[in-house]
N, C-alpha and C. Protein backbone atom coordinates (compact mmCIF):
# COMPACT_ATOMS: atom_id res chain seq x y z
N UNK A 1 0.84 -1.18 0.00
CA UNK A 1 0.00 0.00 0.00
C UNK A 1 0.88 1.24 0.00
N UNK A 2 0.59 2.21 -0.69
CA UNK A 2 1.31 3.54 -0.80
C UNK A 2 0.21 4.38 -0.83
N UNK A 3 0.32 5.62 -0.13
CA UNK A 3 -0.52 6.99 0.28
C UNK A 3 0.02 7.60 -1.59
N UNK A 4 -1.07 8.29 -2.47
CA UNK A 4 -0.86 9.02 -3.18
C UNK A 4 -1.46 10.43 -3.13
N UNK A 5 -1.62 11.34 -2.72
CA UNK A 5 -2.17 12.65 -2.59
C UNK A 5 -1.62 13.85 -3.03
N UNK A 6 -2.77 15.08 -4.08
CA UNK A 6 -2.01 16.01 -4.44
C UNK A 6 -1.98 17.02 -3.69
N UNK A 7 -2.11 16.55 -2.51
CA UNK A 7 -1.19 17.82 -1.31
C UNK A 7 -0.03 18.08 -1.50
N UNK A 8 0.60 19.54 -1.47
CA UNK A 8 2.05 19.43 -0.62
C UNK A 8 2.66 18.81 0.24
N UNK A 9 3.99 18.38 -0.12
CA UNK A 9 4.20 17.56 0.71
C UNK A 9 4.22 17.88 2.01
N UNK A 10 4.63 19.47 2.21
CA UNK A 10 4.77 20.26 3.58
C UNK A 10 3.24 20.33 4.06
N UNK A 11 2.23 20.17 3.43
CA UNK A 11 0.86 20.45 3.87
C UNK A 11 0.26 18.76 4.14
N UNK A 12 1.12 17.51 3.50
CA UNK A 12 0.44 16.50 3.71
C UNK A 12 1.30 16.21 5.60
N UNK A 13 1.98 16.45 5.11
CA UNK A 13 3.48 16.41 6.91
C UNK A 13 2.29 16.81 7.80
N UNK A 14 1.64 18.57 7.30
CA UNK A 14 1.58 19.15 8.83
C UNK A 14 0.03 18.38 9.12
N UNK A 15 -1.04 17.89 8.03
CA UNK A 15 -2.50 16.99 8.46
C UNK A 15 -2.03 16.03 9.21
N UNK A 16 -0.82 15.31 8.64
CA UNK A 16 -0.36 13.55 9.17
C UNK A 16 0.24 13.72 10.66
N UNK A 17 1.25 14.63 10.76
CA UNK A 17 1.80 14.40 11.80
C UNK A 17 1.68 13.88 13.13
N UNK A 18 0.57 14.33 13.76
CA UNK A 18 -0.25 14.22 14.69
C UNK A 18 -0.65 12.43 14.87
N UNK A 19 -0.85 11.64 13.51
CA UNK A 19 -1.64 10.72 13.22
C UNK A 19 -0.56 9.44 13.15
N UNK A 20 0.80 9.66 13.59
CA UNK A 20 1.99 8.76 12.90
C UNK A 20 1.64 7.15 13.55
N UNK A 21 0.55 6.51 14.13
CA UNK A 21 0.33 5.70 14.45
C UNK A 21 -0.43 4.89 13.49
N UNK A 22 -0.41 5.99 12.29
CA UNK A 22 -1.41 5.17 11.44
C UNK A 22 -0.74 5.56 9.84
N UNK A 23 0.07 6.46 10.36
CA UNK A 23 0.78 7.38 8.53
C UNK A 23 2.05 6.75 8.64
N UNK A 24 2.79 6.54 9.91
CA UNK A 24 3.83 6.38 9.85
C UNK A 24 4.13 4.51 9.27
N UNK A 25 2.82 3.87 9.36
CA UNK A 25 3.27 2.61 8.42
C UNK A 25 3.56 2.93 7.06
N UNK A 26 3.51 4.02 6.69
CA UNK A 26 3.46 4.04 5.09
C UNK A 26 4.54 5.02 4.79
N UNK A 27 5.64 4.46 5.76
CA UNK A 27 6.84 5.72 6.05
C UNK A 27 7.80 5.08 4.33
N UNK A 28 8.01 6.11 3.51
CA UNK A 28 8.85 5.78 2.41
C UNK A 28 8.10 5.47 1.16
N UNK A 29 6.62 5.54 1.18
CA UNK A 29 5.57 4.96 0.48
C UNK A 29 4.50 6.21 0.52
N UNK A 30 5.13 7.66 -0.04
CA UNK A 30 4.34 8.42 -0.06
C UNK A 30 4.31 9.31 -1.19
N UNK A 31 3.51 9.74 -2.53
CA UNK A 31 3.51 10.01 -3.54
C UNK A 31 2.94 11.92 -3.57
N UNK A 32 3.70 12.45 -3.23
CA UNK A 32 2.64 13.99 -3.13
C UNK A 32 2.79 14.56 -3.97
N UNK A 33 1.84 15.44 -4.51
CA UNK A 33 1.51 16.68 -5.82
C UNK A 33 2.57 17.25 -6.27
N UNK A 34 3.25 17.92 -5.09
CA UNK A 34 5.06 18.64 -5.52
C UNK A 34 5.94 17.49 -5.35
N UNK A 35 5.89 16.57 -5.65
CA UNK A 35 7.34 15.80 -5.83
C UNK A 35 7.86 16.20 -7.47
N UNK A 36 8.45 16.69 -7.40
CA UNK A 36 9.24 17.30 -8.80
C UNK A 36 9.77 15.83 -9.19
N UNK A 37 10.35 15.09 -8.75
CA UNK A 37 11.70 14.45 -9.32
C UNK A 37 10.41 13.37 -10.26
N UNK A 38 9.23 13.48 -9.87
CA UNK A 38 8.37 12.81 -10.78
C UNK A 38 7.72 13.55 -12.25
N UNK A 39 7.78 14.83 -12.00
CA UNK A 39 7.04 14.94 -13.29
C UNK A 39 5.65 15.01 -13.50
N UNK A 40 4.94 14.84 -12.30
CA UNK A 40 3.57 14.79 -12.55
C UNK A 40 2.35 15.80 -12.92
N UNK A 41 1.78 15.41 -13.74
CA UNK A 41 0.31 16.79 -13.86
C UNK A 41 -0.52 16.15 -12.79
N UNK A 42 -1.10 17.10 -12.21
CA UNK A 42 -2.17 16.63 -11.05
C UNK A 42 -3.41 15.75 -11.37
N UNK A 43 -4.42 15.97 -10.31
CA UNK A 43 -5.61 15.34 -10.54
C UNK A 43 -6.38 15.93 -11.66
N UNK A 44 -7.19 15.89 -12.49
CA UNK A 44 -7.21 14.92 -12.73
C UNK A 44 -6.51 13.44 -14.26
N UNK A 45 -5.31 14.23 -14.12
CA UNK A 45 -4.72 13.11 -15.08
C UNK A 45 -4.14 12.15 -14.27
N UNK A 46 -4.10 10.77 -14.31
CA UNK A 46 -3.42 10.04 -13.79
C UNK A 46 -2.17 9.37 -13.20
N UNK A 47 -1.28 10.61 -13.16
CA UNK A 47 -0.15 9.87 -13.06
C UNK A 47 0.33 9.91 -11.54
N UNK A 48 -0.61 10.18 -10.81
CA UNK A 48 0.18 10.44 -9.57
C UNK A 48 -0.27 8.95 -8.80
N UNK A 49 -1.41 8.10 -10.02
CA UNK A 49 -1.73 6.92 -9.01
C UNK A 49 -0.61 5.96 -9.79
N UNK A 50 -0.39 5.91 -11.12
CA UNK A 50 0.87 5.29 -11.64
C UNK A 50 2.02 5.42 -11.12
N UNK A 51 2.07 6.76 -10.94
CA UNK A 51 3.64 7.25 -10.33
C UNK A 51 3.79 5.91 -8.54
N UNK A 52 2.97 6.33 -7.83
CA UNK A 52 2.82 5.37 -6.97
C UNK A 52 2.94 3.85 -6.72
N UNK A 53 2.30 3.79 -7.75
CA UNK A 53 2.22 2.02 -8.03
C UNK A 53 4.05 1.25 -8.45
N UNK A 54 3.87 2.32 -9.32
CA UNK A 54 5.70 2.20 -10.04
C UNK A 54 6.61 2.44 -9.23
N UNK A 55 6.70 3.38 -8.69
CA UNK A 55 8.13 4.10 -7.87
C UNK A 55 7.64 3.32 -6.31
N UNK A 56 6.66 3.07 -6.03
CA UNK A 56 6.09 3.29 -3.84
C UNK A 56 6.22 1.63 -4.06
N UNK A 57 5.58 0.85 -5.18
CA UNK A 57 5.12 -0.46 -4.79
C UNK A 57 6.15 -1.48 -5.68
N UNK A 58 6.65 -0.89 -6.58
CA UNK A 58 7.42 -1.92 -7.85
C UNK A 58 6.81 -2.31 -8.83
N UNK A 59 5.73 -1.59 -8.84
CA UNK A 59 4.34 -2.28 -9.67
C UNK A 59 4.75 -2.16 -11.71
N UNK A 60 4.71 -2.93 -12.52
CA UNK A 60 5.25 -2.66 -13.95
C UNK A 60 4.03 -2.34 -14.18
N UNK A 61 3.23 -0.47 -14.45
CA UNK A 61 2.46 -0.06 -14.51
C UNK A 61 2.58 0.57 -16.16
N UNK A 62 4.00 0.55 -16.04
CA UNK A 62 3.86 1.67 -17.23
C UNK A 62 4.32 3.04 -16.79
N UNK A 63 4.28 4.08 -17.79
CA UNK A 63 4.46 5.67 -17.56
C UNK A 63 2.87 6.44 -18.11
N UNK A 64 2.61 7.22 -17.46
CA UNK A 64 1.31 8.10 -17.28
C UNK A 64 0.99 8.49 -18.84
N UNK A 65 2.17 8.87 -19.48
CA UNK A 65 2.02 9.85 -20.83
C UNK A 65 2.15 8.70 -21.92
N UNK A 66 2.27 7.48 -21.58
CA UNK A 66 2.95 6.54 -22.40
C UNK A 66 1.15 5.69 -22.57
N UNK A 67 1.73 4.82 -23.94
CA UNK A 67 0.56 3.25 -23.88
C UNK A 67 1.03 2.31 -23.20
N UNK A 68 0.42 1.76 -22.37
CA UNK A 68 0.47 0.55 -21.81
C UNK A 68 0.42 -0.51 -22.41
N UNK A 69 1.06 -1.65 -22.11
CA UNK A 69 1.33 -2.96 -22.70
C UNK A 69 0.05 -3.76 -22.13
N UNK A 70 -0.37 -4.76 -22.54
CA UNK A 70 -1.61 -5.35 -22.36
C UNK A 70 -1.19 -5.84 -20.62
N UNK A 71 0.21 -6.46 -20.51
CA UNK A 71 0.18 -6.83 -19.05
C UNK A 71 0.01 -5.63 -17.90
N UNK A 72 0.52 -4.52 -18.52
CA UNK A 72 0.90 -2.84 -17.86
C UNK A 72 -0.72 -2.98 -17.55
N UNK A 73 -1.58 -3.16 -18.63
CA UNK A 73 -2.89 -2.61 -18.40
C UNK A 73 -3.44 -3.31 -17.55
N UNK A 74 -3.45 -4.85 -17.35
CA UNK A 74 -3.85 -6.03 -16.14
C UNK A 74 -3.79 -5.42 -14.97
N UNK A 75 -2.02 -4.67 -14.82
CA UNK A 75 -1.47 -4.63 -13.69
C UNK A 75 -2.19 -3.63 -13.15
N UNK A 76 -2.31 -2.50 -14.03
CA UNK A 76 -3.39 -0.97 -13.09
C UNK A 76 -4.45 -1.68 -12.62
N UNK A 77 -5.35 -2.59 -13.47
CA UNK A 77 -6.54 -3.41 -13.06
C UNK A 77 -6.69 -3.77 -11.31
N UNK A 78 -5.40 -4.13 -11.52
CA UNK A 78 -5.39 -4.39 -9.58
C UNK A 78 -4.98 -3.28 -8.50
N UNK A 79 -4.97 -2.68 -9.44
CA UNK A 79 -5.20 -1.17 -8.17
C UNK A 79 -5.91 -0.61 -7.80
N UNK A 80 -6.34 -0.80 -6.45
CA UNK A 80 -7.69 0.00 -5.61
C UNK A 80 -6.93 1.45 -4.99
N UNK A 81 -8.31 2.34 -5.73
CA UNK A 81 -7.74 4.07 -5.32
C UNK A 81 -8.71 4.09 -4.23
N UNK A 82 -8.07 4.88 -3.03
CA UNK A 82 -9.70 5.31 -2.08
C UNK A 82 -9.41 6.51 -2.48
N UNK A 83 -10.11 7.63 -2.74
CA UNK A 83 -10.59 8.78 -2.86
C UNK A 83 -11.79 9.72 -2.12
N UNK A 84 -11.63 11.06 -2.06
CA UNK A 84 -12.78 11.69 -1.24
C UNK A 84 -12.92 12.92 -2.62
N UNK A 85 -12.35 13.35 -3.25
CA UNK A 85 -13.06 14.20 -4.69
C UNK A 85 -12.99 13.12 -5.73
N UNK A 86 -13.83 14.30 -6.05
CA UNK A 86 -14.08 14.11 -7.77
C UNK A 86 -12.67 13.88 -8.85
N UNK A 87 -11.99 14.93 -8.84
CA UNK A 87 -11.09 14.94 -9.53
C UNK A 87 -9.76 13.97 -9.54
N UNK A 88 -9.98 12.94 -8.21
CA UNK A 88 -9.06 11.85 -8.07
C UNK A 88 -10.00 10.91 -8.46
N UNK A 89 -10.83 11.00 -8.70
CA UNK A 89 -12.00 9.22 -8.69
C UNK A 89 -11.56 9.46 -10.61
N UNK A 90 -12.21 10.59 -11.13
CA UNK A 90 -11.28 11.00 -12.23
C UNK A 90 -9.80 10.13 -12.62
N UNK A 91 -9.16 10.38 -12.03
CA UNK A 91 -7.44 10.12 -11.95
C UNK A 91 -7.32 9.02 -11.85
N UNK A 92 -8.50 7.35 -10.56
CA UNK A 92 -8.00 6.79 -10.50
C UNK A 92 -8.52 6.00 -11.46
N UNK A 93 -9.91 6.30 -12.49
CA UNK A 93 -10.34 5.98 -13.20
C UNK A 93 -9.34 5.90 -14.52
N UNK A 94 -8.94 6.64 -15.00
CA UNK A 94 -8.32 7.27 -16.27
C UNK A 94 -6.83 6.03 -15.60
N UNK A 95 -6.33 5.78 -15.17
CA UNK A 95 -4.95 4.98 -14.68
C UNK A 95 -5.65 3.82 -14.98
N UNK A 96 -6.77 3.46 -15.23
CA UNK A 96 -6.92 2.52 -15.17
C UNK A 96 -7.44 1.09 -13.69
N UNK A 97 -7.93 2.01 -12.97
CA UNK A 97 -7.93 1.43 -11.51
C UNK A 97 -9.07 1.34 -11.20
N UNK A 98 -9.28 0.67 -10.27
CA UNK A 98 -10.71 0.36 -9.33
C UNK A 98 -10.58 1.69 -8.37
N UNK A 99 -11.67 1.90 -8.02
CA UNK A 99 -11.51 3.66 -7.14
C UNK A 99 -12.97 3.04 -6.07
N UNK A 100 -13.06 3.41 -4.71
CA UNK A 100 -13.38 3.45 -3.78
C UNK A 100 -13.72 4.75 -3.50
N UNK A 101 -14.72 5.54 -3.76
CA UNK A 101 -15.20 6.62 -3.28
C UNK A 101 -15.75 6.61 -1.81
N UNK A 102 -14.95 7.66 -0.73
CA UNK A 102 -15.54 7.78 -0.07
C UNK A 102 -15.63 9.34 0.46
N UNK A 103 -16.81 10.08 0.31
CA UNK A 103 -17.16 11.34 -0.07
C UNK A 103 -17.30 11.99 1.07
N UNK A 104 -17.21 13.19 1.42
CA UNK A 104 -17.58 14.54 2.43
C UNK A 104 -18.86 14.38 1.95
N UNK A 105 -19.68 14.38 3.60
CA UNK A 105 -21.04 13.86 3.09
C UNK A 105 -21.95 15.44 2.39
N UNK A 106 -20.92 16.83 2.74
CA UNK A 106 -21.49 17.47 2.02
C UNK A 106 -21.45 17.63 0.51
N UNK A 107 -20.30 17.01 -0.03
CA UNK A 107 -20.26 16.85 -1.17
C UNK A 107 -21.38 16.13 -1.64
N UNK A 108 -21.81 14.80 -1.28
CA UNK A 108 -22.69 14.02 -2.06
C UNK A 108 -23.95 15.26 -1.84
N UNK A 109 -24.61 16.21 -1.63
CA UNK A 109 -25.25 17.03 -1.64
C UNK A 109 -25.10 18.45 -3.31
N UNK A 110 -24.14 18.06 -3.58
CA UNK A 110 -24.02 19.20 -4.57
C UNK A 110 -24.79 18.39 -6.22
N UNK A 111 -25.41 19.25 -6.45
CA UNK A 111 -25.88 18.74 -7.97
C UNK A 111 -25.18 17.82 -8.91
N UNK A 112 -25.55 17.13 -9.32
CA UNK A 112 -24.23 16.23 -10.20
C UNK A 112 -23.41 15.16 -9.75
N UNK A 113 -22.93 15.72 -8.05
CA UNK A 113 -21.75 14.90 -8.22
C UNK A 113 -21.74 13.47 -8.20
N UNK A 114 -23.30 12.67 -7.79
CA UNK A 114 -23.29 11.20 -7.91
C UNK A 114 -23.44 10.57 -9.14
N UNK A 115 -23.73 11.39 -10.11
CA UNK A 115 -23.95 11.06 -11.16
C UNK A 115 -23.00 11.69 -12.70
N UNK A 116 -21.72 11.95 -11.92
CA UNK A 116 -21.27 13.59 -12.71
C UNK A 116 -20.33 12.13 -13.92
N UNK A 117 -19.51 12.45 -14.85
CA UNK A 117 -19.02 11.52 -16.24
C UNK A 117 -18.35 10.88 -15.64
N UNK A 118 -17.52 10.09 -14.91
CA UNK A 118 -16.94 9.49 -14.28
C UNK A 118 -17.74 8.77 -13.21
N UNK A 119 -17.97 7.43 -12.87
CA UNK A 119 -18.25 7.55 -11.41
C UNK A 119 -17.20 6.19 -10.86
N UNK A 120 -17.31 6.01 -9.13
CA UNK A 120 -16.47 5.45 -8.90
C UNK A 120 -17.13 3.84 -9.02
N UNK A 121 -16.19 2.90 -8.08
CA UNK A 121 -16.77 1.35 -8.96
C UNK A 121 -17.34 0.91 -7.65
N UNK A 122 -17.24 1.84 -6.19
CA UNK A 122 -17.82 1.45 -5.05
C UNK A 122 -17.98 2.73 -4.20
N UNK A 123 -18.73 3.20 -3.34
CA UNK A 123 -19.38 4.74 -2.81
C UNK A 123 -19.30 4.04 -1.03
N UNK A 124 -18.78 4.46 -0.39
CA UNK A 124 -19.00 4.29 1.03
C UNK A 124 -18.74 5.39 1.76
N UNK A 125 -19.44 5.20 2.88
CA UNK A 125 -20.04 6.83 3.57
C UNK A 125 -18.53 6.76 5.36
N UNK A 126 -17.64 5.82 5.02
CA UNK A 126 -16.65 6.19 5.66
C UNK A 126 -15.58 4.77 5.92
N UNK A 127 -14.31 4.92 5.92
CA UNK A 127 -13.40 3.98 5.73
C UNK A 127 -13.53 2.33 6.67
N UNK A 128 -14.01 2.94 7.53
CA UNK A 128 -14.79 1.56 8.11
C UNK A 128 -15.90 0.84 7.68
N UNK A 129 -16.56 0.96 6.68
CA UNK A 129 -17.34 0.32 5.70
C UNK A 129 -16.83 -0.27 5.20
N UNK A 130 -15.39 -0.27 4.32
CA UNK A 130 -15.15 -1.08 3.67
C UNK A 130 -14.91 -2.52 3.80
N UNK A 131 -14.99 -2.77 3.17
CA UNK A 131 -15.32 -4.88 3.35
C UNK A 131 -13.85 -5.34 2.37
N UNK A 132 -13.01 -5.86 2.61
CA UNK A 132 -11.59 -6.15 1.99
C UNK A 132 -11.72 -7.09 1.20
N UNK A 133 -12.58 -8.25 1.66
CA UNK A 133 -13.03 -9.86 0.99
C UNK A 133 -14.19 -8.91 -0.54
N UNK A 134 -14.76 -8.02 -0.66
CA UNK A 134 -15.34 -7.76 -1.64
C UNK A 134 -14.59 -7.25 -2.65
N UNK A 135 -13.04 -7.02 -2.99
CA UNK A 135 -12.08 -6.79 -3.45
C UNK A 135 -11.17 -7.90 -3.71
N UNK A 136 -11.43 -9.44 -3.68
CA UNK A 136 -10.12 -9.91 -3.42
C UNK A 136 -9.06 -10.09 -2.21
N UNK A 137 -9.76 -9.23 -1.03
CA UNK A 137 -8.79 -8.83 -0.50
C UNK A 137 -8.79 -9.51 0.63
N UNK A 138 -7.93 -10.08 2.19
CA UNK A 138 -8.00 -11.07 2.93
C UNK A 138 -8.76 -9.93 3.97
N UNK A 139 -9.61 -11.10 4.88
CA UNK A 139 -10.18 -10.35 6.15
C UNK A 139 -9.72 -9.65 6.99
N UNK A 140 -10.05 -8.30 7.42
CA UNK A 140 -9.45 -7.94 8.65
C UNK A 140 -9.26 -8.91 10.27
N UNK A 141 -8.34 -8.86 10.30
CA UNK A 141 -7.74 -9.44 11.98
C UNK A 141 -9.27 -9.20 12.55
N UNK A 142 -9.59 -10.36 13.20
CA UNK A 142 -10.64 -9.63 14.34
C UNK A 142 -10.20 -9.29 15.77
C-alpha cells in the first residue's frame, strides 16, 4: 500500500503528523503533488496513481504519458484508489484502476456529483465500511 495525494508535501506532513500511528506505516511509500523528481500533472490526469504504483510499490504499470502494454494494463486493473473528490476518482479511473469513493457527506449534496461523467466502482459513507473480501482482499484481523 502507498498513500498518493495532491497535497504538498509540507501540507500533507503538517494533516499527518499528529496521526503517525497510522501514517507512519506508510513511512517511504508516499507520492505527493510537488514531488518534482516525478514529473507529474495533477488530478485529474493520472499519473500520480501510476507514479505510486511504479516508484512506492514496484508495480510494472507503465508511464502516465505513455501506452500501456496489455500486461501494464492487467497490472493498473489491480489497483484500488480510495478517494474523497471528484477529480481523483477521475485520476484513479483514467490509470486505469478500481476507485473506492468515499465522499464529504457534504459533497454528495451538490448537484451532479453522484452522477457527474466518471463515477467510482464502489461509494462508502466512511473507511470503516469497507469490506476487503469484496475486493479480493483477505479479512481484517478480528
Amino acid at each position: 500500500m502507498a498513500i498518493a495525494t495532491g497535497s504538498r508535501r509540507e501540507r500533507y506532513e503538517l494533516k499527518t503528523g499528529h496521526h503517525q500511528d497510522v501514517f507512519g506505516l506508510f513511512e517511504g511509500k508516499v507520492v505527493c503533488g510537488n514531488d518534482k523528481q516525478y514529473n507529474m500533472r495533477g488530478k485529474p490526469f493520472p499519473d500520480i496513481f501510476i507514479t505510486a504504483a511504479r516508484e512506492m510499490l514496484g508495480r510494472d504499470v507503465g508511464d502516465a504519458q505513455g501506452e500501456p502494454t496489455p500486461a501494464q494494463v492487467a497490472e493498473r486493473a489491480r489497483g484500488l484508489v480510495f478517494e474523497d473528490g471528484l477529480p481523483g476518482i477521475q485520476a484513479g479511473k483514467q490509470a486505469g484502476m478500481n476507485v473506492v469513493w468515499v465522499p464529504d457527506p457534504n459533497l454528495l449534496g451538490v448537484e451532479g456529483a453522484k452522477d457527474g461523467p466518471v463515477t467510482a466502482d464502489q461509494v462508502i459513507h466512511s473507511l470503516e465500511d469497507f469490506v476487503p473480501e469484496q475486493w479480493g482482499l483477505p479479512p481484517y484481523d478480528s
